[in-house]
Protein backbone atom coordinates (compact mmCIF):
# COMPACT_ATOMS: atom_id res chain seq x y z
CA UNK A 1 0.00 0.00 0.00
CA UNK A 2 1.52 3.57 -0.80
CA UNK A 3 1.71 5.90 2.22
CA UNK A 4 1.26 9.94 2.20
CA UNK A 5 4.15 11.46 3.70
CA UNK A 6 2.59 12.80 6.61
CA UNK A 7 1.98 9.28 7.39
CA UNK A 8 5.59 8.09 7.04
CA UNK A 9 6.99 10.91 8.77
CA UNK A 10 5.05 9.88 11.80
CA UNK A 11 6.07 6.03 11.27
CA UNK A 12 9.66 7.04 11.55
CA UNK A 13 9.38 8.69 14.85
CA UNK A 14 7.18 6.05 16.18
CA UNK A 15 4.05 8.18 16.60
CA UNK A 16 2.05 5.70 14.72
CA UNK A 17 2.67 1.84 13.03
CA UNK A 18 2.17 1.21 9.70
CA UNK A 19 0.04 -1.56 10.27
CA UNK A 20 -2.47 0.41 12.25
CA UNK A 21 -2.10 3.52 9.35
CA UNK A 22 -3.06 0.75 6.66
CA UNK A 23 -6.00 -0.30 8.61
CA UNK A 24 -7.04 3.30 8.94
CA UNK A 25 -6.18 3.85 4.80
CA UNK A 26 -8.46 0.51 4.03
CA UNK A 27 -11.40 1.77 6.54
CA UNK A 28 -11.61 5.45 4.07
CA UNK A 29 -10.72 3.34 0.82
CA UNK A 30 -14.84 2.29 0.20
CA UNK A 31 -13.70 0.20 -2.57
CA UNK A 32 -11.06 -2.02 -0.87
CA UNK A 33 -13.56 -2.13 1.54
CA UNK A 34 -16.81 -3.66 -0.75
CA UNK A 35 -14.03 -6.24 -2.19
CA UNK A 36 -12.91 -7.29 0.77
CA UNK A 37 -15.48 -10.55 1.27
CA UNK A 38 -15.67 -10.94 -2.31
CA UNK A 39 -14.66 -14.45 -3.03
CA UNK A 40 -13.72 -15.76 -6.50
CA UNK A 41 -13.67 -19.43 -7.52
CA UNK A 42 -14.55 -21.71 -10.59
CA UNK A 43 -13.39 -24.54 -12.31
CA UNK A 44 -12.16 -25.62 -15.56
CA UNK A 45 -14.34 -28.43 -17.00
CA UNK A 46 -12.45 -30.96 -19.82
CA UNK A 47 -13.80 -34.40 -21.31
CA UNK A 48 -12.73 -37.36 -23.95
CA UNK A 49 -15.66 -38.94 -25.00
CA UNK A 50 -15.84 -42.11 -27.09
CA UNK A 51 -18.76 -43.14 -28.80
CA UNK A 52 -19.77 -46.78 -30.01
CA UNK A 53 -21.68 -48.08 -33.12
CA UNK A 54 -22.92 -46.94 -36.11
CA UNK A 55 -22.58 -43.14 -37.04
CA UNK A 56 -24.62 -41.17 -39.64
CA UNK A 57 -23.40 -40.62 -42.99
CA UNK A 58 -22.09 -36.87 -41.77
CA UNK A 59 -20.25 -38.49 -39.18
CA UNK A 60 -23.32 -37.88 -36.28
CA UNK A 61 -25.20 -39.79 -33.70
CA UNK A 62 -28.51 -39.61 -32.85
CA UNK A 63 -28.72 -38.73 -29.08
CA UNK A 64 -31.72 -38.13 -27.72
CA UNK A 65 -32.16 -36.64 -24.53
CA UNK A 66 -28.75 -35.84 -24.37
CA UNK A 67 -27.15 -32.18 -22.94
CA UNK A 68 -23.54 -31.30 -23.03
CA UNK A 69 -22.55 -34.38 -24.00
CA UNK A 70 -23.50 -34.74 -27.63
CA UNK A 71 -22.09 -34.96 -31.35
CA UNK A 72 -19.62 -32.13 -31.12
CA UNK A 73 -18.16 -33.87 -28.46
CA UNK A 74 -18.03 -37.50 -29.81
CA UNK A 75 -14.40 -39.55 -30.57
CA UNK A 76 -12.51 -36.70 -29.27
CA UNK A 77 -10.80 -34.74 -27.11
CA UNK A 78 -12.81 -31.45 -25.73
CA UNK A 79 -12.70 -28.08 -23.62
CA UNK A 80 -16.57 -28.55 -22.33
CA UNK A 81 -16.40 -24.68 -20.27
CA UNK A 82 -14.69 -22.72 -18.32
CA UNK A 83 -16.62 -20.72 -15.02
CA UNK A 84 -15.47 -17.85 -13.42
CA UNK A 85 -17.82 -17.19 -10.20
CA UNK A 86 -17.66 -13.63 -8.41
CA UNK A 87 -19.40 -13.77 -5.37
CA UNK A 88 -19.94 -11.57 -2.29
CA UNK A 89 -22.34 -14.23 0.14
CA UNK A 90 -24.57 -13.23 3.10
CA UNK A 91 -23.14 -13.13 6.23
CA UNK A 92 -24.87 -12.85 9.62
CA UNK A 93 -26.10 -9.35 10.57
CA UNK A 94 -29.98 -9.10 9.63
CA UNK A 95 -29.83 -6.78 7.32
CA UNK A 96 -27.08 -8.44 4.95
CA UNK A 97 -26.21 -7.64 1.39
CA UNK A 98 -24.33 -9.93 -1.34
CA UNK A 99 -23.92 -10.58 -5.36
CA UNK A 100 -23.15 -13.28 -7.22
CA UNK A 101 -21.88 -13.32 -10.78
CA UNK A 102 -20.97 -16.77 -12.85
CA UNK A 103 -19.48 -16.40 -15.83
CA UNK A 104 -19.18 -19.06 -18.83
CA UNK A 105 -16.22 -19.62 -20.82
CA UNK A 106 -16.25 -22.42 -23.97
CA UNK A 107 -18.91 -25.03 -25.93
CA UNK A 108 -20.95 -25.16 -23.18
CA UNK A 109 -22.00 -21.34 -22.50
CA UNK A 110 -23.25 -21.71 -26.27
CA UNK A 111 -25.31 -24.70 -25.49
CA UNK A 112 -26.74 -23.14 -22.49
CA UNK A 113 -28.59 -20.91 -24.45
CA UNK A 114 -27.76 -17.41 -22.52
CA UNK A 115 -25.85 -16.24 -24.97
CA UNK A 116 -26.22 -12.42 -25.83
CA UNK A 117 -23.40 -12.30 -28.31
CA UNK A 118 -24.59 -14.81 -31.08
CA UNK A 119 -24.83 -18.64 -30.98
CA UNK A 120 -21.08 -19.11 -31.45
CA UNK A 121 -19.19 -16.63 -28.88
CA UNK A 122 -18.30 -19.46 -26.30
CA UNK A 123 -19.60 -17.01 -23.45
CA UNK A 124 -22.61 -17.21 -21.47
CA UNK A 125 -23.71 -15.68 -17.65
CA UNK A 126 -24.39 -18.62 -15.33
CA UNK A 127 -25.99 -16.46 -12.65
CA UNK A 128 -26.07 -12.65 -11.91
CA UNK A 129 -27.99 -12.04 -8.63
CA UNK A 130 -28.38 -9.65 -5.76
CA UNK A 131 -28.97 -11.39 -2.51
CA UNK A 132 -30.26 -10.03 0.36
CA UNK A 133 -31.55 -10.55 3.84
CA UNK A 134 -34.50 -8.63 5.67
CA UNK A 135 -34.77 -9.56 9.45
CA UNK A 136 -38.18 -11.43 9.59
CA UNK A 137 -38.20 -14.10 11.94
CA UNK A 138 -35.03 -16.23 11.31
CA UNK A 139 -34.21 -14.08 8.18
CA UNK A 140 -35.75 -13.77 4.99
CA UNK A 141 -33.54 -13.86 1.80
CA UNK A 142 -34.27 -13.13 -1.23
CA UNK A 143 -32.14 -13.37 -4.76
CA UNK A 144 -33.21 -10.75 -7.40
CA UNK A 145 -31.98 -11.07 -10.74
CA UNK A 146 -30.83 -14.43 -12.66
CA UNK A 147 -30.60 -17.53 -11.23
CA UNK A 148 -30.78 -21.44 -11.36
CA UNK A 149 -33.75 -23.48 -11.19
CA UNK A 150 -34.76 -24.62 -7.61
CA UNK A 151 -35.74 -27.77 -8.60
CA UNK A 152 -33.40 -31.39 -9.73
CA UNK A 153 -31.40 -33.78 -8.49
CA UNK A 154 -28.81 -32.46 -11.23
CA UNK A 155 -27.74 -29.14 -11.92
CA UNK A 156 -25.38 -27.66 -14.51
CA UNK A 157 -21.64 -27.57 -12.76
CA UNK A 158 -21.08 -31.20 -13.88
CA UNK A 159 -18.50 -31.69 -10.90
CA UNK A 160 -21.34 -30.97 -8.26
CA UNK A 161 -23.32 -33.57 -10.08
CA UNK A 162 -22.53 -37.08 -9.36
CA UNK A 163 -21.65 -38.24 -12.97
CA UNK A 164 -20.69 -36.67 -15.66
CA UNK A 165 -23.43 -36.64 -18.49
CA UNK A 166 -26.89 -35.29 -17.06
CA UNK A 167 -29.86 -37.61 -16.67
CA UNK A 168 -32.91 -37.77 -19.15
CA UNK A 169 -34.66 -35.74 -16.26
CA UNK A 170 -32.21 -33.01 -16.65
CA UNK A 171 -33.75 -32.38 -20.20
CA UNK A 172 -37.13 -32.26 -19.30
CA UNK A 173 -36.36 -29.28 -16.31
CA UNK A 174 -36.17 -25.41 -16.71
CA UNK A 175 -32.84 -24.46 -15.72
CA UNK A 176 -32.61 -20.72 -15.38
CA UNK A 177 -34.99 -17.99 -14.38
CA UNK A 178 -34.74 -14.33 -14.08
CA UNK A 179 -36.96 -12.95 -11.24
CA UNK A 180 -36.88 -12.98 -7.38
CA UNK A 181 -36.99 -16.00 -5.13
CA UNK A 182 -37.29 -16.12 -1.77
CA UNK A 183 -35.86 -18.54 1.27
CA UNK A 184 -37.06 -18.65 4.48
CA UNK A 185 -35.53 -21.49 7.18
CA UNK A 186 -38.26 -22.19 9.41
CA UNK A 187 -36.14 -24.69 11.51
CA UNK A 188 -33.38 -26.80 11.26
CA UNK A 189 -35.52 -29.38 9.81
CA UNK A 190 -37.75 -27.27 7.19
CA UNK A 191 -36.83 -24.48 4.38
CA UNK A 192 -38.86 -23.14 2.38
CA UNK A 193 -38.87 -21.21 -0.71
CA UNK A 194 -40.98 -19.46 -3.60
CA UNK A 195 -40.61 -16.96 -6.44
CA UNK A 196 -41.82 -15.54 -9.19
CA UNK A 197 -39.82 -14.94 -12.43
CA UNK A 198 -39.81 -14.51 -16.26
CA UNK A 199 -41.14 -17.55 -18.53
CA UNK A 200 -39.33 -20.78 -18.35
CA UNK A 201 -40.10 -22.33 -21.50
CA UNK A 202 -40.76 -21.77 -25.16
CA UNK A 203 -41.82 -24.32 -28.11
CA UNK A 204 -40.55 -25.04 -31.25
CA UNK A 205 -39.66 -27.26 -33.67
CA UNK A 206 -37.19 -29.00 -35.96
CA UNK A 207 -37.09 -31.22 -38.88
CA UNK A 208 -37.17 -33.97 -36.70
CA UNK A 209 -38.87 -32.19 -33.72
CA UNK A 210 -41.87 -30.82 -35.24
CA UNK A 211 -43.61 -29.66 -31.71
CA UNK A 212 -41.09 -29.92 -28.60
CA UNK A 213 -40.60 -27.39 -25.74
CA UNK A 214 -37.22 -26.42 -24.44
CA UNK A 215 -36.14 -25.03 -21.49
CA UNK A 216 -35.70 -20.79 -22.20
CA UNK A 217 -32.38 -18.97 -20.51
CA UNK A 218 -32.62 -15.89 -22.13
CA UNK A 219 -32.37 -13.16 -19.72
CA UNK A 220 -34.93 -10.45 -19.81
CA UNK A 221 -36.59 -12.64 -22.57
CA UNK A 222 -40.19 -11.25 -23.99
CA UNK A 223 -42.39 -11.83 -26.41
CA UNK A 224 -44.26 -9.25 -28.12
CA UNK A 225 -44.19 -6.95 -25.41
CA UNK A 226 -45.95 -9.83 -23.29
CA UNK A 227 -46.12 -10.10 -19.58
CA UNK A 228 -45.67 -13.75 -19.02
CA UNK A 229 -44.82 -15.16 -15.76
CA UNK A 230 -43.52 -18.05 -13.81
CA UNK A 231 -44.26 -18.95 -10.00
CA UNK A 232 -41.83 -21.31 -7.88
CA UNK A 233 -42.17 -23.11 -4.67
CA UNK A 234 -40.29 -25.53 -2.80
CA UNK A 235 -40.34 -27.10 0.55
CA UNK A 236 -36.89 -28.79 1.84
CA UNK A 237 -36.82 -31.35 4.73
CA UNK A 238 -33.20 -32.14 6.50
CA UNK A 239 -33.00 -35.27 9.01
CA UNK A 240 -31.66 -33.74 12.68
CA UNK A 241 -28.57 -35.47 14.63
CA UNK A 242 -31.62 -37.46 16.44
CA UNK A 243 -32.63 -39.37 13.34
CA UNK A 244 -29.17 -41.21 14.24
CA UNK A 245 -27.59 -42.66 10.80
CA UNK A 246 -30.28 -40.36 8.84
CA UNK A 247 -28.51 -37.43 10.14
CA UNK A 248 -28.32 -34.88 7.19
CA UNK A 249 -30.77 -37.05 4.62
CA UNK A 250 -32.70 -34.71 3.05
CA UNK A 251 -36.36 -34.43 1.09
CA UNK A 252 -37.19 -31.46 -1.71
CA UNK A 253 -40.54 -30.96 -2.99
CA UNK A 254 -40.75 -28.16 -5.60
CA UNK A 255 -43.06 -26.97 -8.36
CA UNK A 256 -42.52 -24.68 -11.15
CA UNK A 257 -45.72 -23.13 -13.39
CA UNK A 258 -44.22 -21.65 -16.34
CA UNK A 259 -46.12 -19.58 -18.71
CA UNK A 260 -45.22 -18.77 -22.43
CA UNK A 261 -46.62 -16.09 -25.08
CA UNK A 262 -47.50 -18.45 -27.94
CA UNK A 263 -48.15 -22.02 -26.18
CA UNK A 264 -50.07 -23.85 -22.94
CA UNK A 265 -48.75 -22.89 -19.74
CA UNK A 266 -46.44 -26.09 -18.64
CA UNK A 267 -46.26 -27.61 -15.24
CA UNK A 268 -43.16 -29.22 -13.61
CA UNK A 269 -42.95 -30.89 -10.72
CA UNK A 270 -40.04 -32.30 -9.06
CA UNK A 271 -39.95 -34.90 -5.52
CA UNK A 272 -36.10 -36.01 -4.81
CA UNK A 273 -33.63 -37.02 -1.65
CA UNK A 274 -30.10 -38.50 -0.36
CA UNK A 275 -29.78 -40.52 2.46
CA UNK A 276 -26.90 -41.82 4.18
CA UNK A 277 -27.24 -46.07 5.26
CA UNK A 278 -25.47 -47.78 7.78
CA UNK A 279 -23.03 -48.75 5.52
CA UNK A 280 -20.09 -45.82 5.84
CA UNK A 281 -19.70 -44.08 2.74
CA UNK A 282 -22.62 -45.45 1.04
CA UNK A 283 -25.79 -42.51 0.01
CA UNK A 284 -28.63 -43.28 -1.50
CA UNK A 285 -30.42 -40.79 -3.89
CA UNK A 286 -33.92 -41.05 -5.45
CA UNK A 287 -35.64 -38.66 -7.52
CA UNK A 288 -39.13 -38.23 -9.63
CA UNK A 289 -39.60 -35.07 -12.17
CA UNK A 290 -42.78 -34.70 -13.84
CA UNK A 291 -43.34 -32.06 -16.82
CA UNK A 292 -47.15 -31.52 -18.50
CA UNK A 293 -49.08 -29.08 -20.15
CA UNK A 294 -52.78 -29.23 -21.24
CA UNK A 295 -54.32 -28.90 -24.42
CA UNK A 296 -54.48 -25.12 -25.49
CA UNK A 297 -53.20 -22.73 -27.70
CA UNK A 298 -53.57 -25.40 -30.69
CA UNK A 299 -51.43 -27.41 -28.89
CA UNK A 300 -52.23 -31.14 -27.95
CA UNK A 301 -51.81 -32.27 -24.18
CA UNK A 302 -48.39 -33.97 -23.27
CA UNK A 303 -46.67 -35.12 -20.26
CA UNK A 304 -43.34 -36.77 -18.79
CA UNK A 305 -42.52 -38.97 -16.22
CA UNK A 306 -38.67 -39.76 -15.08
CA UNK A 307 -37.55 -41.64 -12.16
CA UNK A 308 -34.23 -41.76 -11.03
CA UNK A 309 -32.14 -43.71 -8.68
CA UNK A 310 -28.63 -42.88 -7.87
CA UNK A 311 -25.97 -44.83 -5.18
CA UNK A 312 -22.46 -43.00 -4.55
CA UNK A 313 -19.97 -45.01 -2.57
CA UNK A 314 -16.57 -43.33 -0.91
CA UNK A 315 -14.64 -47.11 -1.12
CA UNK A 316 -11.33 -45.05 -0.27
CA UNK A 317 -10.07 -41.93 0.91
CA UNK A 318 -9.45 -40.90 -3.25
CA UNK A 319 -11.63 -43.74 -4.93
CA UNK A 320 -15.38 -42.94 -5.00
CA UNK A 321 -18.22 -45.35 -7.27
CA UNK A 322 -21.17 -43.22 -8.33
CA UNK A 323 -23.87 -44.76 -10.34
CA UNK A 324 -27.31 -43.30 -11.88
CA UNK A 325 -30.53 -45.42 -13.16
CA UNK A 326 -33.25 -44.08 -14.78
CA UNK A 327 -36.32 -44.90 -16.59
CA UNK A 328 -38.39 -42.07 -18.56
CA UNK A 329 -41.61 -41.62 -20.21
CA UNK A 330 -43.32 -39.11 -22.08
CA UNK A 331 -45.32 -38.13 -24.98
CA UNK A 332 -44.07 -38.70 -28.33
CA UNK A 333 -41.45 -36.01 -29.13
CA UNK A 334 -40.53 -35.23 -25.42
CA UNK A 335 -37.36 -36.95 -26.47
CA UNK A 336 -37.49 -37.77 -29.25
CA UNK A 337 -40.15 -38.12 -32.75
CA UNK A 338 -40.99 -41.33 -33.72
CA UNK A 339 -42.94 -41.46 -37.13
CA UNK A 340 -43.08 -41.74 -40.77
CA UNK A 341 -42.90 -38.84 -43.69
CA UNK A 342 -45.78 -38.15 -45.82
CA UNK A 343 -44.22 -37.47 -49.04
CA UNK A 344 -47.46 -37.11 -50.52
CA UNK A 345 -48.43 -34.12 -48.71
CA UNK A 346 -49.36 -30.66 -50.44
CA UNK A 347 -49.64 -27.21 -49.15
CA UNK A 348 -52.47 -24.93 -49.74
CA UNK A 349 -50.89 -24.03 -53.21
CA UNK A 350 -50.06 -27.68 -54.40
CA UNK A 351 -46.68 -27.43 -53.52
CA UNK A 352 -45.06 -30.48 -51.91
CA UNK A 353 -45.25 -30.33 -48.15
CA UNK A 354 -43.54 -33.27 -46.21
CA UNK A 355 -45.16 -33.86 -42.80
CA UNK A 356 -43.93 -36.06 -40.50
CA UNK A 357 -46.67 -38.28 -39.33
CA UNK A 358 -46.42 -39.12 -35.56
CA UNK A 359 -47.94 -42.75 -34.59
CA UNK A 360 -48.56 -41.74 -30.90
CA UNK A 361 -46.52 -44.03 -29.45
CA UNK A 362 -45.02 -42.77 -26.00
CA UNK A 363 -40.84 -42.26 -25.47
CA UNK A 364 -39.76 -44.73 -23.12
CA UNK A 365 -35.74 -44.70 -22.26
CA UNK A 366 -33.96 -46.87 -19.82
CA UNK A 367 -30.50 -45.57 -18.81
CA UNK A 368 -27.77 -46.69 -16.83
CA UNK A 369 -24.67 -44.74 -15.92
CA UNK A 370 -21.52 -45.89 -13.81
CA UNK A 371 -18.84 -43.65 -12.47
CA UNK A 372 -15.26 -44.19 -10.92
CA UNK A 373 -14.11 -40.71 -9.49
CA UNK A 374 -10.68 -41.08 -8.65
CA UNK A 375 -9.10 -38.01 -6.57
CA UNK A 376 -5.11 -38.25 -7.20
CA UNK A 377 -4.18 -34.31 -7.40
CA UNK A 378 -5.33 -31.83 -5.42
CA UNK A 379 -8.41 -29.41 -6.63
CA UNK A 380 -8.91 -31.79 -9.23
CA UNK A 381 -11.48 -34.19 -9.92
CA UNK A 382 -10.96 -36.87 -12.18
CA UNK A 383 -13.62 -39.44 -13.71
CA UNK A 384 -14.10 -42.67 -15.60
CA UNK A 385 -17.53 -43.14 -16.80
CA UNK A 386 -19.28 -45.57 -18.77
CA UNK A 387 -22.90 -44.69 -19.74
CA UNK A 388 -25.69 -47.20 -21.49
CA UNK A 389 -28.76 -46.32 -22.90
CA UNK A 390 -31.83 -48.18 -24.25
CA UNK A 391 -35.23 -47.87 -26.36
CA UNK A 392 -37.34 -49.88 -24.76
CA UNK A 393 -39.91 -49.60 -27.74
CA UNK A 394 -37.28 -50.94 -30.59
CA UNK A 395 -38.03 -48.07 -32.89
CA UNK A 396 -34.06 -47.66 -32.82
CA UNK A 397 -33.48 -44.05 -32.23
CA UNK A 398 -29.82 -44.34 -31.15
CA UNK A 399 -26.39 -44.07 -33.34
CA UNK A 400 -27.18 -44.04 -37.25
CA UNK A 401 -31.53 -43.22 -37.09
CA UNK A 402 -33.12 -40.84 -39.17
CA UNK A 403 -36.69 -40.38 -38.42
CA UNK A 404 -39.11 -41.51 -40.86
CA UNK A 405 -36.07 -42.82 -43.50
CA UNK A 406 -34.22 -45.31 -41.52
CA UNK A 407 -33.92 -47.19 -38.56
CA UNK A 408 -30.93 -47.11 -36.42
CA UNK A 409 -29.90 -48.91 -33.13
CA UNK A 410 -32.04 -49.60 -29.62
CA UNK A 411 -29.38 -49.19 -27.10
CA UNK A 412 -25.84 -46.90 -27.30
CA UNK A 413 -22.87 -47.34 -25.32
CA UNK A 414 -20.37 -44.32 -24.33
CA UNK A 415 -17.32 -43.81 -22.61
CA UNK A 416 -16.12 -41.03 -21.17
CA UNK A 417 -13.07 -39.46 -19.34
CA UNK A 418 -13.90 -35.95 -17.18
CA UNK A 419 -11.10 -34.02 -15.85
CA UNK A 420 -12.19 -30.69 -13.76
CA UNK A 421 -10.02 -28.30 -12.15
CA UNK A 422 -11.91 -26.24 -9.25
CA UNK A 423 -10.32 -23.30 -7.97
């Protein structure tokens, strides 16, 4: 720190210390003084992924269901993002002020979908929030701006997650929301929370897609000048030291009503929890996510169901075994479109129109995911993970299946190596 003269002069007669006069200098500096519980941490997120079985002509898989881990990243090596979190957290006095501020770096922050710059910038904002805490009660806090979903047994920092690709659940979830939510710990047992925010979801389509929704991270997003809203709620339950070897399992419950300007509103609704066992090192994990939306707005009904089991076992000090089942269901094209191309169709002026004809048979995936994590540097987390997948219908949507034209496989196998450095 650089000293006025004044204040050396005094140092070198031993009026004052310098310790003491840089205290004094950091107590009038009002910047050094905002920064000085600002934290910064991160990670930087790397994968190999190899993919088995047929490929499309182009060199493609088809991978339903997938995120973040997907053709770009197949039979090769690959940066998947970078995340640069700025964060000033609440501390105890009752009327307490933070930030937060993630920042995306690489593939992923395009895939995201919270890009501002254009589809292909590889950067994205995670989270930008201002948190705050009002003395009601035990303290109310509340996070204005954008943030992540409350609801999942997954989230999007793969190395909080406890393998590597993201469940077919994850797909079906809304994963960002700009609004306000509020917490509220009512004990040590129960927290609650609720919100209300921006829409959550929009529809579209694709060539092989022609109706599906997708999850909508645009911050700010509008439509037309439209007011359309989303309202959250979530109740948390956490064992106490009483419940003996349940000490620290814990219960969600959320729900999430998301509205959207040209579409039905669609409901999600998510039920999920760990528990340890008496056998040390061994958690148990179940979770249930439902997503539906009536008929309206020229849209038919639809609904999915996913159920998820998950076991993670600390065999060593450094060797961990994490492993994921799950079995999904849904409407046709909640994963995936299953159907034929009429050829024969014609638009209002005669022109050929091809139309993919669904045959209203459900999606119904089976998926099973092992993971060794094996901790050998410091900071670093390092993972082996083998992943298999199945169509339990045989219409053979994995690997080398074009809808409508030809058939591919019913199950895919991948193997992947996940190498994260958290700082």
């Amino acid at each position: 720190m650089k000293f006025n003269q004044w204040t050396l002069g005094l140092a070198a007669v031993g009026l004052v210390s310098l310790g003491t006069a840089a205290q004094a200098e950091e107590a009038q500096n009002p910047i050094s003084t905002a920064l000085s519980s600002t934290t910064i941490s991160g990670y930087v997120n790397t994968s190999a992924i190899l993919r088995f079985g047929p490929s499309l002509p182009n060199g493609d898989y088809s991978t339903p269901g997938r995120t973040f881990d997907s053709n770009s990243k197949f039979n090769g090596f690959n940066l998947d993002v970078v995340k640069l979190q700025i964060e000033k957290p609440l501390d105890e006095s009752q009327w307490s002020a933070g930030y937060q501020v993630g920042l995306l770096f690489g593939p992923d922050a395009n895939t995201y979908g919270t890009d501002s710059l254009g589809g292909d910038s590889d950067f994205g904002i995670k989270d930008a929030a201002v948190t705050l805490r009002a003395p009601v009660g035990n303290g109310l806090d509340f996070r204005i701006g954008y943030w992540e979903s409350p609801i999942g047994y997954e989230v999007f920092d793969a190395g909080n997650n406890p393998n590597y690709s993201r469940s077919y659940a994850y797909a079906i979830e809304p994963k960002q929301f700009t609004g306000v939510l509020a917490s509220y710990r009512v004990s040590e047992i129960l927290s609650l929370s609720g919100g209300i925010a921006n829409r959550g979801w929009e529809v579209g389509g694709t060539w092989d897609h022609p109706v599906r929704f997708y999850a909508d991270n645009a911050i700010n997003k509008r439509s037309g000048g439209k007011t359309i809203l989303t309202y959250l709620g979530s109740v948390a339950l956490t064992a106490p030291e009483s419940a003996g070897f349940l000490e620290g399992a814990t219960l969600y419950g959320g729900i999430i009503d998301s509205g959207m300007a040209y579409g039905p509103d669609v409901l999600n609704l998510y039920v999920g929890g760990t528990m340890p066992t008496p056998v040390n090192g061994l958690l148990l994990g179940l979770s249930y996510d439902y997503r539906g939306n009536s008929e309206d707005s020229g849209y038919d009904s639809s609904s999915a169901n996913a159920f998820g089991a998950y076991l993670s076992w600390q065999l060593t000090e450094k060797l961990k075994f994490n492993a994921r089942g799950e079995y999904v269901r849904g409407s046709n094209g909640t994963w995936y479109s299953s159907g034929a191309w009429d050829l024969d169709n014609t638009d209002d002026d005669g022109n050929p129109d091809p139309l993919l004809v669904m045959d209203g048979e459900k999606n119904e995936l089976i998926g099973v995911t092992a993971t060794l994590d094996y901790s050998l540097w410091a900071n670093v987390l390092t993972r082996l993970e083998f992943r298999w997948d199945h169509d339990c219908n045989g219409n053979g949507i994995f690997n080398d299946y074009i809808p409508g034209v030809s058939k591919g496989t019913d199950d895919a196998f991948q193997l992947a190596l996940n190498v994260i450095y958290k700082f």
